[in-house]
Protein backbone atom coordinates (compact mmCIF):
# COMPACT_ATOMS: atom_id res chain seq x y z
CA UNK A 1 -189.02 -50.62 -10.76
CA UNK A 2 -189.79 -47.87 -12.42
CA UNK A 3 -187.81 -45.48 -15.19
CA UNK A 4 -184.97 -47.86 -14.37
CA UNK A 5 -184.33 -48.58 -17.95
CA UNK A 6 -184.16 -51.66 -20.08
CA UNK A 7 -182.17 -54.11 -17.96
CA UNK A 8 -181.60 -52.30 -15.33
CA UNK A 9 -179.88 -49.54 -17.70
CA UNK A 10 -179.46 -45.71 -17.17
CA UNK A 11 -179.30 -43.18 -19.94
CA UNK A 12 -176.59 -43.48 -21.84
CA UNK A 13 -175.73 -47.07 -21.60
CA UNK A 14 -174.06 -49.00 -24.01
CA UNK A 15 -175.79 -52.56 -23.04
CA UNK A 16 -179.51 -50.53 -23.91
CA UNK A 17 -178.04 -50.53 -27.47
CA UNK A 18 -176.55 -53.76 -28.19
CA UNK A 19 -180.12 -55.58 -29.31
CA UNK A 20 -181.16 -52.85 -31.59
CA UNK A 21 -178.62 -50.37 -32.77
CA UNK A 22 -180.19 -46.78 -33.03
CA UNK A 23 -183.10 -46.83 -30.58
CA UNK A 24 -181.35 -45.15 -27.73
CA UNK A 25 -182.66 -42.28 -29.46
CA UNK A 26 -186.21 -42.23 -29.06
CA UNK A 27 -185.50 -44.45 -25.59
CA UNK A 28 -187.27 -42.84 -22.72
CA UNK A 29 -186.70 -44.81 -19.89
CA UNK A 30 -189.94 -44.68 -18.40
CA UNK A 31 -191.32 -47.96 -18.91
CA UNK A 32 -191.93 -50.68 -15.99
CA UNK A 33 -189.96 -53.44 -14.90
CA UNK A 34 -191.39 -55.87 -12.97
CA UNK A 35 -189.84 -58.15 -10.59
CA UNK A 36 -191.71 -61.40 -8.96
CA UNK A 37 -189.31 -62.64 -7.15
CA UNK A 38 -189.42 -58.99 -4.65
CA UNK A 39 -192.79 -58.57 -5.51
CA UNK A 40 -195.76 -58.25 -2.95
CA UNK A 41 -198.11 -59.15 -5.77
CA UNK A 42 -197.05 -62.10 -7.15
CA UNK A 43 -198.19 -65.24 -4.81
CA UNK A 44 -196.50 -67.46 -7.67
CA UNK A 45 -200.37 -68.76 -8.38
CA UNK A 46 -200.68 -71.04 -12.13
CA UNK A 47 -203.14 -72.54 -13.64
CA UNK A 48 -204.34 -76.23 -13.41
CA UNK A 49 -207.53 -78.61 -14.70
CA UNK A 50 -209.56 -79.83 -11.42
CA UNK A 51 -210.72 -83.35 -12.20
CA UNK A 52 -212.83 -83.76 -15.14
CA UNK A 53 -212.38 -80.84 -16.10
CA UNK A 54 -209.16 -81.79 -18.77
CA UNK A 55 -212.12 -83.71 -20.50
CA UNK A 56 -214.44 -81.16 -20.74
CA UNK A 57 -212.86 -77.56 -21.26
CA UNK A 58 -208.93 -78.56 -21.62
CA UNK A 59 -207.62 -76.70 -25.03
CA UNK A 60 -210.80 -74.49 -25.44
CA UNK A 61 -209.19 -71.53 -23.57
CA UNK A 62 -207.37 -70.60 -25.63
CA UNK A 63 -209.99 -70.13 -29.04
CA UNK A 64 -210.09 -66.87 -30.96
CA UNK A 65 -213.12 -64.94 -29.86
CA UNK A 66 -214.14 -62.35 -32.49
CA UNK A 67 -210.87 -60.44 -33.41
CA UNK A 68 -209.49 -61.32 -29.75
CA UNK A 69 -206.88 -63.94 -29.31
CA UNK A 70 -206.00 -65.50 -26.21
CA UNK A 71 -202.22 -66.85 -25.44
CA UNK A 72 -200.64 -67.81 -21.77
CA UNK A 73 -199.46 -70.67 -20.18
CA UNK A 74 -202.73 -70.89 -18.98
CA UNK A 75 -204.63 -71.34 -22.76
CA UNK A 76 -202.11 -74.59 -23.71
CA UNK A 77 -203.36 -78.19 -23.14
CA UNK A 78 -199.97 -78.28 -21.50
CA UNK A 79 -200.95 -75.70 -18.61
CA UNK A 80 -198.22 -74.52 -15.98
CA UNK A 81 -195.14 -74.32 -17.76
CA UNK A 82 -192.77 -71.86 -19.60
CA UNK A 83 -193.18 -74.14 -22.62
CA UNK A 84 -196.78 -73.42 -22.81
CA UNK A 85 -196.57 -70.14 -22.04
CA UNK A 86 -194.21 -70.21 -25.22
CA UNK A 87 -196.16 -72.52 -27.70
CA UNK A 88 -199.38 -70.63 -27.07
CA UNK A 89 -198.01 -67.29 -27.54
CA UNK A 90 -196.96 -69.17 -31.15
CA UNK A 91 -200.06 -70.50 -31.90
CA UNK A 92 -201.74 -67.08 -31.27
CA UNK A 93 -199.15 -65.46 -33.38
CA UNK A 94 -199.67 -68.05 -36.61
CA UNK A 95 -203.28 -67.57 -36.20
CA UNK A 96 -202.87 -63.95 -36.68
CA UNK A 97 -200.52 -64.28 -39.33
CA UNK A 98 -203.27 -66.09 -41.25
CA UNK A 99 -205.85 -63.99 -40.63
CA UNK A 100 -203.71 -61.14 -41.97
């Protein structure tokens, strides 16, 4: 959906405000939202080890290459879940904090 506003919000509305008073200002409501549930895009596809293959590349996805990191569900020993989706974007974040 497009220039539909954060949330679903027009111009104007009080909800766009409520996480971070002030920005409504410079708020130009032309960013994308995207949907997968009504999305002809999304097949709902994850990721997942074939056998042999948790012993051989599991956990290496997700290694800093250069001054590129690398975080998604998909980069986490624990593949195909919102948790790993979550601890790699953390990981990626610490190592950048470090490197900082």
């Amino acid at each position: 959906m497009v220039g539909t506003g954060w949330a679903g919000c027009r111009p104007g509305c009080p909800v766009c405000r409520l996480p971070y008073p002030g920005t409504t200002a410079t708020y130009t409501y032309t960013e994308y939202e995207d949907r997968w549930s009504i999305s002809p895009w999304h097949l709902g596809a994850y990721h997942y080890y074939k056998i042999g293959q948790y012993t051989s590349i599991a956990g290496y996805e997700g290694i800093q290459e250069g001054r590129i990191h690398f975080a998604g569900e998909h980069t986490d020993v624990d593949n195909s879940t919102l948790n790993a989706a979550v601890a790699s974007g953390d990981r990626t974040a610490t190592e950048i904090r470090a490197q900082i």
